[in-house]
Protein backbone atom coordinates (compact mmCIF):
# COMPACT_ATOMS: atom_id res chain seq x y z
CA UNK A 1 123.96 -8.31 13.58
CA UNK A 2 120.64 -10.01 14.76
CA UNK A 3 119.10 -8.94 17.92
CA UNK A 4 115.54 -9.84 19.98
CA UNK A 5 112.63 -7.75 19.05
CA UNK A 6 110.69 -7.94 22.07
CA UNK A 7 108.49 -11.27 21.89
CA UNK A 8 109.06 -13.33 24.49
CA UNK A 9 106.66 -15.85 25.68
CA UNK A 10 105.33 -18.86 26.57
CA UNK A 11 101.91 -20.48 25.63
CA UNK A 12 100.62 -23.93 25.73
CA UNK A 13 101.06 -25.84 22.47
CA UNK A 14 97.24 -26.67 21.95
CA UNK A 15 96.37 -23.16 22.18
CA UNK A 16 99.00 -21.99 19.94
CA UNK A 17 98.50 -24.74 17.12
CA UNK A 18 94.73 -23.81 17.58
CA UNK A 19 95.10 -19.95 17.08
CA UNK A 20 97.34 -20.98 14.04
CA UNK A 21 94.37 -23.22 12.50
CA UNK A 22 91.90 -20.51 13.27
CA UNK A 23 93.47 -17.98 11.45
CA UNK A 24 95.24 -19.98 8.85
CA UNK A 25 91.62 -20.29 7.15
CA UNK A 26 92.29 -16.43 6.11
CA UNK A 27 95.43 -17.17 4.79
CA UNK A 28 96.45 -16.53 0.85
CA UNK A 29 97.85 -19.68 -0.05
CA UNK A 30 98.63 -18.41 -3.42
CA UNK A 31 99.86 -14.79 -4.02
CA UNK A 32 102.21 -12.37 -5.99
CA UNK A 33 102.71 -10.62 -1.68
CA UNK A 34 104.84 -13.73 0.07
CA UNK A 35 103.84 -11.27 3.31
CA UNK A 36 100.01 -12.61 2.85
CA UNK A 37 100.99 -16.92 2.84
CA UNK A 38 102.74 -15.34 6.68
CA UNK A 39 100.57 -15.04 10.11
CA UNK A 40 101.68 -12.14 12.03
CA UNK A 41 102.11 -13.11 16.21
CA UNK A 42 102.22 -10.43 18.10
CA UNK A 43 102.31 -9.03 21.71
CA UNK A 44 100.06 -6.48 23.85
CA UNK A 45 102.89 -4.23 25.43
CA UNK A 46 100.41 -3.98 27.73
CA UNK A 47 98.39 -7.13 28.50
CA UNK A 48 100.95 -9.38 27.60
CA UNK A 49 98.44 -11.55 25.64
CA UNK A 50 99.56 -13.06 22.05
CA UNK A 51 97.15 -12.33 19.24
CA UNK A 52 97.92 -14.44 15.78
CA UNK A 53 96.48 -12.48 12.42
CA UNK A 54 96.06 -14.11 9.41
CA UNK A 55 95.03 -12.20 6.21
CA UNK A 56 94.25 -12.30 2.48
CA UNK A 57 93.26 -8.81 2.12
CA UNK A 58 89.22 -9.81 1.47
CA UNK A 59 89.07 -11.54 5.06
CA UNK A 60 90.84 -11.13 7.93
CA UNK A 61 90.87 -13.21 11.29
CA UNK A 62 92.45 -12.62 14.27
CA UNK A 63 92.81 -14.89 17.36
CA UNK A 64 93.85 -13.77 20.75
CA UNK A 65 94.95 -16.63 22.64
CA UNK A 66 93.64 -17.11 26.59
CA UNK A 67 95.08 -15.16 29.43
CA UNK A 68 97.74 -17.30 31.83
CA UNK A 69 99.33 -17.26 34.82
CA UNK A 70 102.53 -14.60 34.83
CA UNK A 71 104.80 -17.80 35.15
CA UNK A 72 103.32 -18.74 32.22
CA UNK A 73 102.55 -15.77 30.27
CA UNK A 74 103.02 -11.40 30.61
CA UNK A 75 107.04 -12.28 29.89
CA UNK A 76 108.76 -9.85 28.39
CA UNK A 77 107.96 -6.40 26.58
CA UNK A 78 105.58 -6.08 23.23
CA UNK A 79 106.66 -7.27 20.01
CA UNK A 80 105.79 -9.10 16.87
CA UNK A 81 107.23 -11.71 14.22
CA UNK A 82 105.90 -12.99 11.26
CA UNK A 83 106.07 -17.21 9.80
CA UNK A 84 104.85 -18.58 7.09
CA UNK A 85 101.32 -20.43 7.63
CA UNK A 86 101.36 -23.43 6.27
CA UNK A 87 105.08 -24.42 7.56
CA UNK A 88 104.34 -23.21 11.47
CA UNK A 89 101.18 -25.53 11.18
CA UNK A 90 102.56 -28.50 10.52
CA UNK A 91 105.35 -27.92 12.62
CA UNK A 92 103.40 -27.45 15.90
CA UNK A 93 101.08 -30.27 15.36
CA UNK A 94 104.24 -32.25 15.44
CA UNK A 95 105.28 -31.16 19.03
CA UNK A 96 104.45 -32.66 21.99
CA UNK A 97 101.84 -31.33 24.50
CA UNK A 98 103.89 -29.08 26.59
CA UNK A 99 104.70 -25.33 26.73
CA UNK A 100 106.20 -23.68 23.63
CA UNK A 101 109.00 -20.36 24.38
CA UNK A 102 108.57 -18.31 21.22
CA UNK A 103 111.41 -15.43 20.93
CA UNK A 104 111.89 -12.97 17.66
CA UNK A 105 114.69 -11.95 16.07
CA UNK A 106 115.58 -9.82 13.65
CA UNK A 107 118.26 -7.22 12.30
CA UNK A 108 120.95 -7.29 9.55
CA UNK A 109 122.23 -10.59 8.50
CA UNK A 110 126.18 -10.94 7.29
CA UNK A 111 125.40 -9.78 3.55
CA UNK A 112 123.70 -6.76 5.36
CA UNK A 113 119.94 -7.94 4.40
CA UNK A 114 117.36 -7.39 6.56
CA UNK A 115 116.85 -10.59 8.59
CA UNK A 116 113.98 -11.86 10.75
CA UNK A 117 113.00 -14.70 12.24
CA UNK A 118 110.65 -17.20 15.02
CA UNK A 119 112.36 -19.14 17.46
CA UNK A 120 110.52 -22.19 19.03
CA UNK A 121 111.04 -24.15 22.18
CA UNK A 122 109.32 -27.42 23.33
CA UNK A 123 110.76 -29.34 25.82
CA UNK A 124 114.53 -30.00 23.97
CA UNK A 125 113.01 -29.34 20.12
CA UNK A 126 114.45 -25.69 18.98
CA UNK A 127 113.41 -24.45 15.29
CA UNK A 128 114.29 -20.77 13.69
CA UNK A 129 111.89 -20.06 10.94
CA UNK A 130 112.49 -17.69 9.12
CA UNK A 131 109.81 -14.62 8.32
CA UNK A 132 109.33 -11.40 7.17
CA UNK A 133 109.10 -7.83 8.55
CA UNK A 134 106.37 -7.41 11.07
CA UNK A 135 105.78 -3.79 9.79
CA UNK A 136 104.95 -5.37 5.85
CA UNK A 137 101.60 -7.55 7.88
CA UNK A 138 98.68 -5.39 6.08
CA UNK A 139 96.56 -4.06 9.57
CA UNK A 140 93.03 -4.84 10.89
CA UNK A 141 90.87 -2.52 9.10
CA UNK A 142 88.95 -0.52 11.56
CA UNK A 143 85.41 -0.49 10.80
CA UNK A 144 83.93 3.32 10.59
CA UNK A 145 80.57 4.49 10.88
CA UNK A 146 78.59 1.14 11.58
CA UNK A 147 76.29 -0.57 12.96
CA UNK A 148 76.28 -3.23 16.51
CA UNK A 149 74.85 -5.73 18.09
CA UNK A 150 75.10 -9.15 19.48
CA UNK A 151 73.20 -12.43 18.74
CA UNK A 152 73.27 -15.67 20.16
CA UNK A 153 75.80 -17.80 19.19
CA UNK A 154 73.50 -21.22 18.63
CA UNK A 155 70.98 -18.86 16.74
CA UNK A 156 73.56 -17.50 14.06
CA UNK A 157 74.80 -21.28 14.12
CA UNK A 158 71.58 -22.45 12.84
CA UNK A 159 71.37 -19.07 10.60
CA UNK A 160 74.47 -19.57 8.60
CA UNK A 161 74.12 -23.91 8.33
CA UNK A 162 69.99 -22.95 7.18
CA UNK A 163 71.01 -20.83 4.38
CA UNK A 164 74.63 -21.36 3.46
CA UNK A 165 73.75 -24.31 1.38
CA UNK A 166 71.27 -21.79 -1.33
CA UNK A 167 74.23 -19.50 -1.66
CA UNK A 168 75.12 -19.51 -5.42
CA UNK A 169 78.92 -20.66 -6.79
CA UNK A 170 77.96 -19.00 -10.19
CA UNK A 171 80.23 -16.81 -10.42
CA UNK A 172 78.63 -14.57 -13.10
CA UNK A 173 76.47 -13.10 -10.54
CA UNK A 174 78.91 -12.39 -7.66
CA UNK A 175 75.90 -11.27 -5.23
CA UNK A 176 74.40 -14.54 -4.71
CA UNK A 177 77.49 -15.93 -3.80
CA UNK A 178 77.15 -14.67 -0.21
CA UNK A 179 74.58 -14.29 2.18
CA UNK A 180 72.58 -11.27 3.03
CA UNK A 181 72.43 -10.01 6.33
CA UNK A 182 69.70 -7.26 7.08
CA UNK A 183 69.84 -5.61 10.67
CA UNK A 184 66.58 -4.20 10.81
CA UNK A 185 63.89 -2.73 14.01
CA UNK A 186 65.97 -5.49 15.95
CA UNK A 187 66.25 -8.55 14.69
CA UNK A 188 68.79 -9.80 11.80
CA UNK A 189 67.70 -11.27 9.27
CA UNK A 190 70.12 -13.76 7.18
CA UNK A 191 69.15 -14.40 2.99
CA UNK A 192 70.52 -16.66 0.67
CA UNK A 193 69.52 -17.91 -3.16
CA UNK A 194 70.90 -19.21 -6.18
CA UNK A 195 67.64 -18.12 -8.40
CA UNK A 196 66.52 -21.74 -8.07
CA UNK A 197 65.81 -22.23 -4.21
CA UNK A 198 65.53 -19.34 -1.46
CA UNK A 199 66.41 -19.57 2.21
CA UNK A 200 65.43 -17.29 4.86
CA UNK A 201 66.04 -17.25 8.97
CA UNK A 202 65.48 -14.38 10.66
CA UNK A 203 66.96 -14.00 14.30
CA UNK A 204 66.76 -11.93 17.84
CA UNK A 205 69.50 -9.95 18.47
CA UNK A 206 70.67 -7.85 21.90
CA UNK A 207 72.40 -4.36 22.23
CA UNK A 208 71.40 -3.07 18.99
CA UNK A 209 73.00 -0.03 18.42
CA UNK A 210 73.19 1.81 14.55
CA UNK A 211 70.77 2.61 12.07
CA UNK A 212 69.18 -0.09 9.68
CA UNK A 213 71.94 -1.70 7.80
CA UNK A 214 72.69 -4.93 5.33
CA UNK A 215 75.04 -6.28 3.15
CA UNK A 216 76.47 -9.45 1.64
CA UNK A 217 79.16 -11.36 3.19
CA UNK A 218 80.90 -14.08 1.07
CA UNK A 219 79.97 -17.64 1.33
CA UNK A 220 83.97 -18.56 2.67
CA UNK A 221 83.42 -16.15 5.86
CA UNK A 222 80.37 -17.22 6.58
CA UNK A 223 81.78 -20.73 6.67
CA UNK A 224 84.63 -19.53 9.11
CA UNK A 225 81.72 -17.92 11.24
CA UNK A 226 80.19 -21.22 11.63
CA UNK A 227 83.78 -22.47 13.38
CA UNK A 228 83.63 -19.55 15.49
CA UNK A 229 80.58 -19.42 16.88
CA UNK A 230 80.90 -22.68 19.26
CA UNK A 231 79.45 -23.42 22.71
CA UNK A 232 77.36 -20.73 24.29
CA UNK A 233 77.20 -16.90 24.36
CA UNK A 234 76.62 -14.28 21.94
CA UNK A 235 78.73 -12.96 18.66
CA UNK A 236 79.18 -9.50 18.57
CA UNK A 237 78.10 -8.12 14.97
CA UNK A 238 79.28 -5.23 13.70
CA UNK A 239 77.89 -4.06 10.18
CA UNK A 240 79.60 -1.11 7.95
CA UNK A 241 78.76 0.07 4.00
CA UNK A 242 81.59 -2.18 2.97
CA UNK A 243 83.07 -5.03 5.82
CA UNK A 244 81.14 -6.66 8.29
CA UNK A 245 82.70 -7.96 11.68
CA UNK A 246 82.26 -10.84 13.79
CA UNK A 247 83.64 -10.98 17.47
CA UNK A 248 83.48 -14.23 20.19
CA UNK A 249 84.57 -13.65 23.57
CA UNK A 250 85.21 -16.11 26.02
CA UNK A 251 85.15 -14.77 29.75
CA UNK A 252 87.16 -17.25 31.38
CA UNK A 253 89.74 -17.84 29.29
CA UNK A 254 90.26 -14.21 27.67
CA UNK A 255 90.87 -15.77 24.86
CA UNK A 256 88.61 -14.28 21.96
CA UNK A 257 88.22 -14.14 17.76
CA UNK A 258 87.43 -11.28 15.23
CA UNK A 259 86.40 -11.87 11.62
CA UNK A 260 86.60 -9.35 9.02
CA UNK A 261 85.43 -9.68 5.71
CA UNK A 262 84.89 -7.12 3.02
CA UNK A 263 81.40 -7.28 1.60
CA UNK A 264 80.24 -8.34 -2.08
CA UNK A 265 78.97 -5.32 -3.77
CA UNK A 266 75.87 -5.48 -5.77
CA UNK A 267 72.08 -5.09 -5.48
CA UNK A 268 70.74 -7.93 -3.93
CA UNK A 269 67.44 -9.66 -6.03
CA UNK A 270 64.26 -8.41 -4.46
CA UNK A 271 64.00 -12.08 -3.19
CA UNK A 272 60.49 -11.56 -1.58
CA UNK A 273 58.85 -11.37 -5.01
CA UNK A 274 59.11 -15.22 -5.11
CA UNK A 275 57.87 -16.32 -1.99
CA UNK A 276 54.60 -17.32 -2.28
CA UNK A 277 52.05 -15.07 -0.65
CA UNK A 278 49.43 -17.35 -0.13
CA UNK A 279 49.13 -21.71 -0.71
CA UNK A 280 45.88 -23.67 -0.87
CA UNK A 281 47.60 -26.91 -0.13
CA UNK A 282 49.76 -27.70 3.56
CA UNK A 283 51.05 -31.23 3.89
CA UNK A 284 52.15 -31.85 7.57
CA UNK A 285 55.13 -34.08 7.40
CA UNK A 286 57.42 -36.41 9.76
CA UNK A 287 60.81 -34.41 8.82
CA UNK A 288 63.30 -38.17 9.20
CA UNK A 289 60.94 -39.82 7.43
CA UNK A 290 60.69 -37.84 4.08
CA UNK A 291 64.64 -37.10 4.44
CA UNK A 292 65.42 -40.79 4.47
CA UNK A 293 62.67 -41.19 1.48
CA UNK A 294 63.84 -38.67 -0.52
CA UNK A 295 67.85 -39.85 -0.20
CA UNK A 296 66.76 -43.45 -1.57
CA UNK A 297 65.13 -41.88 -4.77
CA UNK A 298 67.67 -40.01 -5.47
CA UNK A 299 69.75 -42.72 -6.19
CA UNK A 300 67.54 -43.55 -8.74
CA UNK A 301 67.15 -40.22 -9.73
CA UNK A 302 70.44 -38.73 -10.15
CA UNK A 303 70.95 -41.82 -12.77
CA UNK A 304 68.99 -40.22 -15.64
CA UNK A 305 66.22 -37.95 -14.39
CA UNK A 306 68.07 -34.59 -13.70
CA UNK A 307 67.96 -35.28 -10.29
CA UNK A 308 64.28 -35.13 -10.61
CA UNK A 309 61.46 -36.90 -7.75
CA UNK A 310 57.95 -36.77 -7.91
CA UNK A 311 55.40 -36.14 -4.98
CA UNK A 312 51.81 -36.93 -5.13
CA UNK A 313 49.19 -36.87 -2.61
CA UNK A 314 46.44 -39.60 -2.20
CA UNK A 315 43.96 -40.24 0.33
CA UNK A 316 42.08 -43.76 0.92
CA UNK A 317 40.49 -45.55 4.20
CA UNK A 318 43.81 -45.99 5.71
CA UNK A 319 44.51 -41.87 5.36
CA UNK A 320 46.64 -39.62 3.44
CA UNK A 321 49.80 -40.22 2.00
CA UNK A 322 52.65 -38.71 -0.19
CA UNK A 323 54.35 -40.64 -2.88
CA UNK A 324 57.39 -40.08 -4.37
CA UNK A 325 58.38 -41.63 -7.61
CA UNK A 326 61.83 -41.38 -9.59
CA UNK A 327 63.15 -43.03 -12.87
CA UNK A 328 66.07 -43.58 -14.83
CA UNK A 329 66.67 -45.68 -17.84
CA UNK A 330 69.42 -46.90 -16.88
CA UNK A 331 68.79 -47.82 -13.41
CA UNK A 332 65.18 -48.24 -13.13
CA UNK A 333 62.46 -47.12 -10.55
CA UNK A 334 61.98 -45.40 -7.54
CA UNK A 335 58.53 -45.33 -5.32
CA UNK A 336 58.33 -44.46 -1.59
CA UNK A 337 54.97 -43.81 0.58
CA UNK A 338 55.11 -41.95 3.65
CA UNK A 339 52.01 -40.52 5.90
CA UNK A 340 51.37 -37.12 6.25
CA UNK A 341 48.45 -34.90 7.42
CA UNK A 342 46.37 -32.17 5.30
CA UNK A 343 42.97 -30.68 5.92
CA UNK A 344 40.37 -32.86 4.48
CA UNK A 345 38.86 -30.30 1.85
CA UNK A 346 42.07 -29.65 0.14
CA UNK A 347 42.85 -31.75 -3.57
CA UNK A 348 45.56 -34.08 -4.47
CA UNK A 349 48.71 -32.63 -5.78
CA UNK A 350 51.35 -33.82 -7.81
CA UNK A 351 54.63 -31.70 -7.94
CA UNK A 352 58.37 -32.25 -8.76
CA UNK A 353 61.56 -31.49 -6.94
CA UNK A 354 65.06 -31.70 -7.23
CA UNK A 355 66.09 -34.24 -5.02
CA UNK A 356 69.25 -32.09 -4.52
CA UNK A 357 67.62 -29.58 -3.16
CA UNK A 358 65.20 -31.15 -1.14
CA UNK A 359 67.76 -33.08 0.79
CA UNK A 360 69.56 -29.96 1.34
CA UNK A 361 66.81 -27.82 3.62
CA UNK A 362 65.80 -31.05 5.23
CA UNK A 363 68.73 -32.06 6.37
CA UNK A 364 69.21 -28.81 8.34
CA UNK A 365 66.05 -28.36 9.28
CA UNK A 366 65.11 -28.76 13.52
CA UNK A 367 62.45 -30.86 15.05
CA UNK A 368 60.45 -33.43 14.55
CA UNK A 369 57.86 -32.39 11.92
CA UNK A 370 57.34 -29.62 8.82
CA UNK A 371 54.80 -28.16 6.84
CA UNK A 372 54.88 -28.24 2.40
CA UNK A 373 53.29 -25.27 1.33
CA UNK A 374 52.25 -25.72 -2.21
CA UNK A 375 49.40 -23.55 -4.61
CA UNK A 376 50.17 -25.74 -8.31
CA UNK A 377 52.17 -27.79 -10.00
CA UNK A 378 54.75 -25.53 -11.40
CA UNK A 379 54.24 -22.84 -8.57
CA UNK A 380 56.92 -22.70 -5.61
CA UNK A 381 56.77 -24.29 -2.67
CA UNK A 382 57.39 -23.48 0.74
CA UNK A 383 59.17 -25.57 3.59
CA UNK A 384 58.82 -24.49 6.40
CA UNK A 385 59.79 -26.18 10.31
CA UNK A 386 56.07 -26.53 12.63
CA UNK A 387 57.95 -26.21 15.76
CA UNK A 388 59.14 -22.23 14.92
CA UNK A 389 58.15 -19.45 12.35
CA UNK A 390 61.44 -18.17 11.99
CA UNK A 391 62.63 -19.75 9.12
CA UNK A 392 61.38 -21.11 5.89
CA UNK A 393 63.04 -22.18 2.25
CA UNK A 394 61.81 -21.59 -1.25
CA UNK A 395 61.67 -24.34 -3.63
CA UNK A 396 61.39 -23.71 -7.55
CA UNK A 397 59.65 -27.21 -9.32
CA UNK A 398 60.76 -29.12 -12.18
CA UNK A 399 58.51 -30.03 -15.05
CA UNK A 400 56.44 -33.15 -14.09
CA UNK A 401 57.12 -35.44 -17.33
């Protein structure tokens, strides 16, 4: 005999087939535990508000969906059912924008199997898909022993799009496939490098509480952090020896989001061996204008050149300016001039990038303007933004040929 298991309730279908696509992004979609391709929905006995859990046992994310009216929502006692992911997706962005009544079920079928299930309602569409046990859904680790504090949501924004793009997908070196986050005297400070660029922001933070702390948090959560942390407000950060957890709130609503990742182990590089400690050469540089530059080479460039543009400095009676040059034997030549400013003592340079690369920190770069930092030829460079000293990226050359 089937019988309810306690959740009852009704919730808008936008916030439903939202809290499904939230957490879906932690969901196995392959694996030898058919309980992990499931999202567990489940219901404060006593809040009444519906949380949706997705897991894959390296990330979890859990979405609590916004507080309603009692006409709307508080129906009913607690309870939870699970569905699979992928088919409760696709189903809900079928429905039509109205409420959805979801109802659990569960018990001993006719052969005597256990037997649960999801019931759906929205406006006269009724579906029964079927799940597994509630009690199989692996919990929400509870992070022990850690470190707290809260940043603004914009600034970790910029933080995670500034140095997501250095993280490493060799995965030899496991380490440099995330991105180090160092709590430190206040401020956090967010690292990533793949041996041949470096990126580093550093940010405020609020309501520190915990000792010194880092770790590395895989590239994929960071990513998911990123979709989090919209509009404005602050992410709560909590930082253990092994998972790191990110929290968004929203006040009005009561709806709200936790990430929780487990952290790559490893030793980090000592990455601020490579940044330069000093340059003799600063080219000022309209930011848009060497972006667009550099994405014309590289057409040329990625045809036969390993990707690889030239900049050199000149100065005549019109100014200074920085040329970049990129061939291919196939496709032919490359040469763009732009302006830029330098202090009048300092010597021409000639230097080569990977067009890649350079593309990369420009393009999420802020502001109108930014500074090239360069010593010689096959020495590092630096990028940094004019408007802020918070940030700046590491750039290893290519052999000028």
């Amino acid at each position: 005999m089937t019988s309810k298991q306690g959740l009852t309730a009704t919730t808008p279908r936008r916030d439903l087939f939202d809290g499904i696509q939230m957490v879906g992004k932690a969901v196995s979609t392959r694996s030898t535990l058919p309980i992990l391709m499931h999202v567990l929905i489940k219901k404060d006995e006593e809040s009444g508000k519906i949380s949706i859990t997705g897991t894959d046992l390296n990330m979890w994310i859990e979405h609590t969906l916004p507080s309603y009216q009692d006409s709307i929502g508080g129906l009913g006692t607690g309870g939870a059912a699970t569905a699979p992911a992928r088919n409760l997706t696709e189903l809900l962005s079928a429905m039509p924008e109205a409420n959805v009544e979801l109802m659990a079920e569960g018990g001993a079928g006719l052969s005597g199997a256990p037997f649960y299930a999801l019931h759906l309602r929205c406006n006269k569409a009724n579906y029964k898909l079927l799940g597994l046990a509630p009690d199989e859904f692996p919990p929400v680790p509870q992070l022990k022993g850690d470190t707290t504090f809260k940043v603004k949501r914009s600034d970790l924004r910029d933080a995670v799009k500034q140095t997501l793009f250095a993280v490493s997908t060799d995965e030899s070196r496991p380490v440099l496939t995330g991105v180090l986050l160092s709590y430190a005297a206040g401020k956090l400070r967010a690292v990533a490098t793949d041996t041949h660029r470096l990126a580093v922001r550093e940010l405020e933070t609020v309501d520190g509480d915990g000792p010194d702390i880092h770790g590395v948090a895989p590239a994929s959560a960071m990513q998911e952090v990123l979709r989090m942390a919209v509009d404005d407000g602050f992410v709560t950060v909590t930082l253990s020896e092994n998972q790191i957890q990110f929290r968004v709130d929203d006040e009005k609503t009561g709806a709200g989001t936790t990430l929780i990742t487990r952290l790559i182990e490893g030793q980090f590089p000592s990455y601020e061996r490579v940044v330069p400690a000093s340059h003799d050469k600063r080219l000022t540089i309209e930011r848009e204008a060497l972006l667009s530059a550099v994405r014309r080479a590289a057409i040329v460039a990625r045809e036969g050149s390993a990707n690889r543009v030239i900049l050199r400095t000149s100065r005549d009676g019109d100014g200074d300016r920085l040329t970049l040059t990129a061939q291919s034997g196939n496709l032919g030549d490359a040469l763009e001039e732009i302006e830029i400013l330098r202090d009048a003592e300092e010597p021409d340079v000639e230097i080569a990038f990977n067009a890649k690369y350079l593309i990369d920190v420009l393009s999420v770069l802020e502001g109108e303007g930014l500074y090239l930092e360069l010593t010689e030829s096959l020495r590092p460079g630096v990028v940094r933004p004019t408007e802020s000293s918070d940030y700046f990226c590491v750039l290893m050359p290519m052999q000028v040929v």
